[in-house]
Protein backbone atom coordinates (compact mmCIF):
# COMPACT_ATOMS: atom_id res chain seq x y z
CA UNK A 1 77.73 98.93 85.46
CA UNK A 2 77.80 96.73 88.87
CA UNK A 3 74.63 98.66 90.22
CA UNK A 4 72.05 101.08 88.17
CA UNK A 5 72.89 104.78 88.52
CA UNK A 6 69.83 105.16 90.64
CA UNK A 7 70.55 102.37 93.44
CA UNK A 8 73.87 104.69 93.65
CA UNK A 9 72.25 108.08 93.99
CA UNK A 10 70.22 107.32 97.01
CA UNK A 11 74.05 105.88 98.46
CA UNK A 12 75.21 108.51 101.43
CA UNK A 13 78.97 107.84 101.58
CA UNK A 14 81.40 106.38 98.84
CA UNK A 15 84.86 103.89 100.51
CA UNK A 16 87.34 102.83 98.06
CA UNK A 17 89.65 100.80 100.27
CA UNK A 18 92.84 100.48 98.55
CA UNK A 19 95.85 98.40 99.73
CA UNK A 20 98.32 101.78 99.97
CA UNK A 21 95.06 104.34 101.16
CA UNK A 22 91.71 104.70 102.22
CA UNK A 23 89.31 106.85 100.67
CA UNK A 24 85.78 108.03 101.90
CA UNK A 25 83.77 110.59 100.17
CA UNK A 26 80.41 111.94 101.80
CA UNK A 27 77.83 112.85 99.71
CA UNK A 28 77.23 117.07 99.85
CA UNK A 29 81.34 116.99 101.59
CA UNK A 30 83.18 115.63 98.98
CA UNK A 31 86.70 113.28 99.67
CA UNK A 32 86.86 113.42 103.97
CA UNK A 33 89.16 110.83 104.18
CA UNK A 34 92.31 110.43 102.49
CA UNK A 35 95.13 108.40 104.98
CA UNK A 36 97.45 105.39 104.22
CA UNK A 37 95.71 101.78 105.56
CA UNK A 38 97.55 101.12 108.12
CA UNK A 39 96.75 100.27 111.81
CA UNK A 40 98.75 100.13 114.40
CA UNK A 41 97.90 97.57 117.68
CA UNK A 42 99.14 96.75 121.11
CA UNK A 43 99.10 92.54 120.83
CA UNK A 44 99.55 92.23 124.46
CA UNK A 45 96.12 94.21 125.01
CA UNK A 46 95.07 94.32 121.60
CA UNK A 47 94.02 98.21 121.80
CA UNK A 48 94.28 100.27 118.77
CA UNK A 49 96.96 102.75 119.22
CA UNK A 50 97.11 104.79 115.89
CA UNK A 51 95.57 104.83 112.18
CA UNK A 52 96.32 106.40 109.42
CA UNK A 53 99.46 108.25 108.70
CA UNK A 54 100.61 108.10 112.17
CA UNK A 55 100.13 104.14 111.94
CA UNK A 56 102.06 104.84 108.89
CA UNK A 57 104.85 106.73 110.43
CA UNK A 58 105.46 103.82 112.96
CA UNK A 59 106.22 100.95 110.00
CA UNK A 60 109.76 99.57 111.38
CA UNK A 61 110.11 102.27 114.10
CA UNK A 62 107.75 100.06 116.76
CA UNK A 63 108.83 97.53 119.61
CA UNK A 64 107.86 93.76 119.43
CA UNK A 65 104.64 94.67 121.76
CA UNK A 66 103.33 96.81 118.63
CA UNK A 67 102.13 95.73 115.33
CA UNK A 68 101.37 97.93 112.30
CA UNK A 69 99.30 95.60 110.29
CA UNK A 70 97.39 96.37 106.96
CA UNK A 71 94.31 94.78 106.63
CA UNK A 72 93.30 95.53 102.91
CA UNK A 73 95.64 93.97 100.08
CA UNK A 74 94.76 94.09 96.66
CA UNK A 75 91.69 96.11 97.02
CA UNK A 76 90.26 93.19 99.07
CA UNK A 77 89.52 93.35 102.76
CA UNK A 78 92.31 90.38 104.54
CA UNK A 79 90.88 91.44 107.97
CA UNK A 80 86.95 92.91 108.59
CA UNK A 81 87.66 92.82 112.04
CA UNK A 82 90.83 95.69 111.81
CA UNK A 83 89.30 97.44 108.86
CA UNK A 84 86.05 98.45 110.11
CA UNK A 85 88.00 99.65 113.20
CA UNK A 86 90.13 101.23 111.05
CA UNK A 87 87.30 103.13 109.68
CA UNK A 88 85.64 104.30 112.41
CA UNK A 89 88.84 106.11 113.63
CA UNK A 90 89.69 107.38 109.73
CA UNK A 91 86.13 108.78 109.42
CA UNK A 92 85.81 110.52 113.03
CA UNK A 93 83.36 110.64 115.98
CA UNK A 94 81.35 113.72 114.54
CA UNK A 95 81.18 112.51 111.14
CA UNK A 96 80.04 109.47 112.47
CA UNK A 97 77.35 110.92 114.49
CA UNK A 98 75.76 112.53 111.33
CA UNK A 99 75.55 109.59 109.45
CA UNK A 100 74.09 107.90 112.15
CA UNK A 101 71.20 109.92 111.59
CA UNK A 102 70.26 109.04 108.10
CA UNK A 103 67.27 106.50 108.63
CA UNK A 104 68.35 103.71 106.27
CA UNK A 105 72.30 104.76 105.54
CA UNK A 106 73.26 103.29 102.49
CA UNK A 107 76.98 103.00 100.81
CA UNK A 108 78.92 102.41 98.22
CA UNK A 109 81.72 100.58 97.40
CA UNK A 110 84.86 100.01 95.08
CA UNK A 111 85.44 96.37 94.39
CA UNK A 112 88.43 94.84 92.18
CA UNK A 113 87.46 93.91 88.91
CA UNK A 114 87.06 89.68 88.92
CA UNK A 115 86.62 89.91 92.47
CA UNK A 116 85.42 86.58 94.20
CA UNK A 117 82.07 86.32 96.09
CA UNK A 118 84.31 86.26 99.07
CA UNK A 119 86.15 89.45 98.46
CA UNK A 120 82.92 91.12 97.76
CA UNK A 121 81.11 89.96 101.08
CA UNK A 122 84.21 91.10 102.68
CA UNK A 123 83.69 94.15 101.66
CA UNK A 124 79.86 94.49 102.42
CA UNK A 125 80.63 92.82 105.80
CA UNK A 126 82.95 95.49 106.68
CA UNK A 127 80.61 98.81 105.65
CA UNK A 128 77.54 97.05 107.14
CA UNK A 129 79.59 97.30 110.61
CA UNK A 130 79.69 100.60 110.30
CA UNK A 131 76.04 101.13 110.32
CA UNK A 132 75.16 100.97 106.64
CA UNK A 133 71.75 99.10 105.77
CA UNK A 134 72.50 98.22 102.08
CA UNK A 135 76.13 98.23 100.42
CA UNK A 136 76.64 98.87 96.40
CA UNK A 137 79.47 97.51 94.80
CA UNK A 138 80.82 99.15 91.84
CA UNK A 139 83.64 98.02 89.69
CA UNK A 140 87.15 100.02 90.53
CA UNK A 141 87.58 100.15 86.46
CA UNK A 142 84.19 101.45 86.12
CA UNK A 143 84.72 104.18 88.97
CA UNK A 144 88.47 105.16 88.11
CA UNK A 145 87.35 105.79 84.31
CA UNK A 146 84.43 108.33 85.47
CA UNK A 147 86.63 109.64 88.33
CA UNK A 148 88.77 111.14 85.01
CA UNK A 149 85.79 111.96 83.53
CA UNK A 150 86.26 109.58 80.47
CA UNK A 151 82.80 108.48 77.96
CA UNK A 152 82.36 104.97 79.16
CA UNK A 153 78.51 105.64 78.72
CA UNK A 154 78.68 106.29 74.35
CA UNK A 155 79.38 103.52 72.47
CA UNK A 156 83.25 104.45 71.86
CA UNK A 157 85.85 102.09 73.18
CA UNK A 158 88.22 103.50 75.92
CA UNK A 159 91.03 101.79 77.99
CA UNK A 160 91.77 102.17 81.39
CA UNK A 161 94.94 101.14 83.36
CA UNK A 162 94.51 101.29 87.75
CA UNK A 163 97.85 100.90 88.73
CA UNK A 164 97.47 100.01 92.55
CA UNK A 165 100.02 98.91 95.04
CA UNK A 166 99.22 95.17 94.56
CA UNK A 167 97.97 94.89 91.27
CA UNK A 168 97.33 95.96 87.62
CA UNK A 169 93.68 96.25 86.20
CA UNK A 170 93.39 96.74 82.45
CA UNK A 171 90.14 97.42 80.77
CA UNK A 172 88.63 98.65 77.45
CA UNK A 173 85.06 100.35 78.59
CA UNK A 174 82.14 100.64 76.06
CA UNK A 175 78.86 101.54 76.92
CA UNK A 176 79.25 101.84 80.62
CA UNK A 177 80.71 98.07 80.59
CA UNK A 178 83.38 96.41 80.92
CA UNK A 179 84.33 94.82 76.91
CA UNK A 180 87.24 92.71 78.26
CA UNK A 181 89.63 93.31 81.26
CA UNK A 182 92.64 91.77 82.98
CA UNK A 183 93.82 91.70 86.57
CA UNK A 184 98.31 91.10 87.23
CA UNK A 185 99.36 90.63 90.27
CA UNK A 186 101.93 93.13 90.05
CA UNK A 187 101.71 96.67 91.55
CA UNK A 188 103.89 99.35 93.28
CA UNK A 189 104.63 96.76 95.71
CA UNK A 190 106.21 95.02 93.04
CA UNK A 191 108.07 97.70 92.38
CA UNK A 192 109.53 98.46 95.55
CA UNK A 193 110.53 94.95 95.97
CA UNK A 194 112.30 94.83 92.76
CA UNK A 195 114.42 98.16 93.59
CA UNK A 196 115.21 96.59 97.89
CA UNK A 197 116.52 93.25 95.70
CA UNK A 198 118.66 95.41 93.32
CA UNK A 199 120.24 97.39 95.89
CA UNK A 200 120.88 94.76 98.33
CA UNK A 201 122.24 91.88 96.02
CA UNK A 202 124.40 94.80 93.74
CA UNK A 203 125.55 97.23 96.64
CA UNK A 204 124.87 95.55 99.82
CA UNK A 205 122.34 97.94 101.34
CA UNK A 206 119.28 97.96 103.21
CA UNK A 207 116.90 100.54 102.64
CA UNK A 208 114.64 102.08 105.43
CA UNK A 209 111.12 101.11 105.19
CA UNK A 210 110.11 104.49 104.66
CA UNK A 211 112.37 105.02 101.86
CA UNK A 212 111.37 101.89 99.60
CA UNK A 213 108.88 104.03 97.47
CA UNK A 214 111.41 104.84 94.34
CA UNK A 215 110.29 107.77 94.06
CA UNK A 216 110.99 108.83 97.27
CA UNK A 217 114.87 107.28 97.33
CA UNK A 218 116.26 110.63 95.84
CA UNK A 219 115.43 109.49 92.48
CA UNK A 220 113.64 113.40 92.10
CA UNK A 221 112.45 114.97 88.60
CA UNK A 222 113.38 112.84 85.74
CA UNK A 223 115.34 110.55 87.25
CA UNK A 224 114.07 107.35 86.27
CA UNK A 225 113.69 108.43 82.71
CA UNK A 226 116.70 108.10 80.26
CA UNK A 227 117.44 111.68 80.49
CA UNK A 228 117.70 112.40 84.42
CA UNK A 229 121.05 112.25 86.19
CA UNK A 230 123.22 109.36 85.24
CA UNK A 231 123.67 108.71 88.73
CA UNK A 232 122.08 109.26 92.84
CA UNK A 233 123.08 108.76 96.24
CA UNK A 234 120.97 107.01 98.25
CA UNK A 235 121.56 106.21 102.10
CA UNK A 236 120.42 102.73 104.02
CA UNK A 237 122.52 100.33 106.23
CA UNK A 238 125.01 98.35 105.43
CA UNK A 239 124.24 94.09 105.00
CA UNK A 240 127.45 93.13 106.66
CA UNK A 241 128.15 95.55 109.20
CA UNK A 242 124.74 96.80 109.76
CA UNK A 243 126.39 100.23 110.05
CA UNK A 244 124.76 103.54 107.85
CA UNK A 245 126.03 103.57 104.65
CA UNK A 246 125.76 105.64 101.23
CA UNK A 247 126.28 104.84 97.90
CA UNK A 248 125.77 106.35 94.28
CA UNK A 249 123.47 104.43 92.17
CA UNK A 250 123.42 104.05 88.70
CA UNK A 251 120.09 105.16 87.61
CA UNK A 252 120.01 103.25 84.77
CA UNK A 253 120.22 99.79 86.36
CA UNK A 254 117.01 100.78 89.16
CA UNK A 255 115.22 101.43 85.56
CA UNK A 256 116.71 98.42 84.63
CA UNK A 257 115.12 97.04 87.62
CA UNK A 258 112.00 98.94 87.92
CA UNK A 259 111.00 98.21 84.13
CA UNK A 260 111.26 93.75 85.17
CA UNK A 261 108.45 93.19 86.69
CA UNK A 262 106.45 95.63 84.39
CA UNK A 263 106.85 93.53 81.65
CA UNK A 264 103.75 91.50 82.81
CA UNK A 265 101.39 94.94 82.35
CA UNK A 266 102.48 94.80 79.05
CA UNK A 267 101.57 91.13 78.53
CA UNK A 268 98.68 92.11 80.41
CA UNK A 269 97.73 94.70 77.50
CA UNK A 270 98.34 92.86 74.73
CA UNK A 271 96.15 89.86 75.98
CA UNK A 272 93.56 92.95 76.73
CA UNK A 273 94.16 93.86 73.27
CA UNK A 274 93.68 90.69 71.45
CA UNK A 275 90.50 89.74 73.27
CA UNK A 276 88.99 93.02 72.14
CA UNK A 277 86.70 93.77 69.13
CA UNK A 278 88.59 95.41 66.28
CA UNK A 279 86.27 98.41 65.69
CA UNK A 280 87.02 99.66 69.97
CA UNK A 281 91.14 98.51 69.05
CA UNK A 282 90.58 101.33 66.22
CA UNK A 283 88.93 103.99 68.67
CA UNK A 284 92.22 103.49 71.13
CA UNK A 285 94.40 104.15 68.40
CA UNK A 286 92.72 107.65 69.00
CA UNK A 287 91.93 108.36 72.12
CA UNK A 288 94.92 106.25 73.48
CA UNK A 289 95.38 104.70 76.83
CA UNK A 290 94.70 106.22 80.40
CA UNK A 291 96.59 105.82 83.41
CA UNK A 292 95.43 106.30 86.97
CA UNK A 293 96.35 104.85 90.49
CA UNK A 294 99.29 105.93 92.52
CA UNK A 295 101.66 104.12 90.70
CA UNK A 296 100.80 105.39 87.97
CA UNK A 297 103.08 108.67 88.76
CA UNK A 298 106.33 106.65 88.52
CA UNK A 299 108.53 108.47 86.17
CA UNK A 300 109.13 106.83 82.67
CA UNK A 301 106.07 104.63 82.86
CA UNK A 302 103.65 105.90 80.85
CA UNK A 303 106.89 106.42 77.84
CA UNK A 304 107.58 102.62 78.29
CA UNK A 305 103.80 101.59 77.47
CA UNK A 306 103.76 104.51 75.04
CA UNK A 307 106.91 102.75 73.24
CA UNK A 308 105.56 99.17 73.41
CA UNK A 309 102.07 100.24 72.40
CA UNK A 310 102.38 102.55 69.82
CA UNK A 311 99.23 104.73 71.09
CA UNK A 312 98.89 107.54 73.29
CA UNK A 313 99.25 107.25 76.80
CA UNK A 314 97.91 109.77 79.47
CA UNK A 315 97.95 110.14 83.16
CA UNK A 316 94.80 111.45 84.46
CA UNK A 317 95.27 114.91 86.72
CA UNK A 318 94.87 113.18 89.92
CA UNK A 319 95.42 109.74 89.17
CA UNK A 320 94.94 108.53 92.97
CA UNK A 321 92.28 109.53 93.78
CA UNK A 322 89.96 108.96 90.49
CA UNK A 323 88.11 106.00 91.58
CA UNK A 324 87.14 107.24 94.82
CA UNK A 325 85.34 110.84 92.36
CA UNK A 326 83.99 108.56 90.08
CA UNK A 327 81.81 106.79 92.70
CA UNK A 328 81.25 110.15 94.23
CA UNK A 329 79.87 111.87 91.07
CA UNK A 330 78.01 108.35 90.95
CA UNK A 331 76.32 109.37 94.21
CA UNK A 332 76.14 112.85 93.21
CA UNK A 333 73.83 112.08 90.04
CA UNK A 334 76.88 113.51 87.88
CA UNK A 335 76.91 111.10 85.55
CA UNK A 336 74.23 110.71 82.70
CA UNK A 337 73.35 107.31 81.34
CA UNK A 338 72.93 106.68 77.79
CA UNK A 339 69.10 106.29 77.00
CA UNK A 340 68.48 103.29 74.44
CA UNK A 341 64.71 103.11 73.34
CA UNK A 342 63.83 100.48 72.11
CA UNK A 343 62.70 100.53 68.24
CA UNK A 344 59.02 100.11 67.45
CA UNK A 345 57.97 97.10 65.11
C-alpha cells in the first residue's frame, strides 16, 4: 500500500474527492458527506453562493454574474483555492468544530493511481487548509478494492476496474499492491459526450444539462442492453429553431454510441492483461473482474467486458461509494495485513 495500515489508523477523517462527488467519512460517524463537486460563485464579488447539490441544481440555469465551476477533474484537485472552500461548506460548521479539537488532526486521502507529485501536493495542500497536520495518500485502486471487501492482502491476484467520470483505472492487486495497472482518459464524461454528439449530429437536438447522464435520458431498466425497448423518447431543444422538441430514439444506435469510446477500457484491459504474471491471469479466470465507480452502473457494461473478456464480471453492491469505505475501514483498523516472517537460516 501507499501508507502502512498503522500511519492510517491514527487518520481522523477519510476525503475521496472525485470529479462527479465528494466523499468524507469521519472516523466513529461513518460516510458524512456525500454531494456532487460543484461550487457555485458570484464573479463580480467572488462570494460563494451554493455547494453541493444545490451548486449542482444551478448547472445551465445561472445568469452570466454566476459561475458553477468544478474544481476536481480526474480525481485531481484543478483549483485548492475553491476546493478547500468547497469543503468547509460540504463538511459543516459543527462538524468542523469537533475536529478542530483533535490535537494533531490527521487525514487521509484517495489519490489516482500514477498520479504526479503535483496532483498529490494538490491534494495534501487542500486537506492541510482545512486544519489537518499530516495528510496520507492512499491509492484509489487500493481503497475501491477493500471498500468491496476484496483479498488484496493474500497472495491471489484480483482485478479491479474504478470507472470515474473522467477516467478508467484498471488494476490486478496481489498482496496489498498494485501488480500492474492502467489509467484511460475516458470516463462517464466520455460517455455523456458521446450520446450529446449522437443526438445532435443524427436528430438535431440539444439536450438539457441535467439530462446528459444516459441513464437519466429515459433510457430506464434495460434499456441500453439488447433486450430493452427498441426505441425512447427523449425531449431537448431543437438546433435550428431553438424551440422544445421530442423525438424517439433508436436505442440501439445510443448503444452504438455509448459502446465507442469504451473500446479504449478494453484496450486498456488487455494491455493490463498482458503485462501481468500468468499464474494472477489464471486466478482472474476465477474470481473474474470487479467493477466499481459510478459509471460503473451503466446498463450493458459489465455484459460488453464480460463478452470481450471471457471472465466473470461483477459490480460491487455500492459501487460509488467503495473507495471512500475502503479508506474508512483503513482508518477503522478493519483491515488485517498479511504477516510475512521472515525464515530463520
Amino acid at each position: 500500500m501507499t501508507v502502512s495500515l498503522e500511519q492510517l489508523r491514527r487518520c481522523h477523517l477519510a476525503v475521496d474527492l472525485g470529479a462527479a462527488r465528494t466523499r468524507v467519512f469521519v472516523k466513529g460517524a461513518g460516510l458524512v458527506v456525500d454531494e456532487p463537486s460543484a461550487a457555485a460563485v458570484n464573479t463580480r464579488t467572488g462570494a460563494l453562493i451554493a455547494v453541493g447539490e444545490l451548486a449542482e441544481r444551478m448547472t445551465g440555469r445561472t445568469p452570466d454574474y454566476i459561475r458553477v465551476m468544478r474544481p476536481v477533474s480526474g480525481g485531481t484537485v484543478i483549483d485548492i483555492d475553491m476546493a478547500q472552500r468547497m469543503l468547509r461548506h460540504l463538511i459543516g460548521e459543527k462538524l468542523r468544530r469537533t475536529l478542530r479539537r483533535k490535537p494533531r488532526l490527521r487525514a487521509a486521502a484517495c489519490t489516482p493511481h500514477d498520479a504526479d507529485p503535483l496532483a498529490q501536493r494538490a491534494a495534501v495542500e487542500t486537506l492541510v487548509g482545512l486544519g489537518a497536520r499530516r495528510v496520507e495518500l492512499v491509492d484509489t485502486l487500493i481503497a475501491a478494492a477493500v471498500g468491496c471487501d476484496l483479498p488484496v492482502e493474500r497472495p491471489e491476484g484480483t482485478m479491479i476496474i474504478v470507472c470515474g467520470a473522467a477516467t478508467t483505472q484498471i488494476a490486478v492487486l496481489s498482496l496489498g499492491s498494485i501488480v500492474t495497472a492502467e489509467r484511460i482518459p475516458v470516463g462517464g464524461d466520455a460517455i455523456d459526450h458521446a450520446v450529446v454528439q449522437h443526438l445532435r449530429q443524427h436528430h438535431e437536438l440539444m439536450l438539457p444539462s441535467q439530462s446528459v447522464r444516459p441513464l437519466q435520458i429515459a433510457l430506464s431498466g434495460n434499456g441500453l442492453t439488447p433486450h430493452g425497448p427498441e426505441s425512447t423518447e427523449i425531449h431537448g431543444r431543437d438546433v435550428a429553431t431553438g424551440l422544445a422538441r421530442s423525438v424517439h430514439v433508436d436505442t440501439a444506435a445510443v448503444r452504438h454510441a455509448i459502446h465507442t469510446p469504451l473500446t479504449a477500457v478494453l484496450d486498456g484491459i488487455g494491455k493490463v492483461l498482458r503485462d501481468c504474471p500468468p499464474d494472477l491471469v489464471a486466478d482472474l479466470a476465477d474470481r473474474g473482474i470487479t467493477m466499481v465507480g459510478g459509471s460503473a452502473l451503466l446498463p450493458g457494461f459489465d455484459q460488453m467486458l464480460r463478452d470481450a473478456t471471457g471472465v466473470p464480471v461483477y459490480i460491487a453492491e455500492r459501487p460509488d461509494i467503495c473507495a471512500v469505505l475502503g479508506l474508512g475501514a483503513m482508518l477503522e483498523g478493519k483491515v488485517q495485513p498479511l504477516t510475512l516472517t521472515p525464515v530463520a537460516r
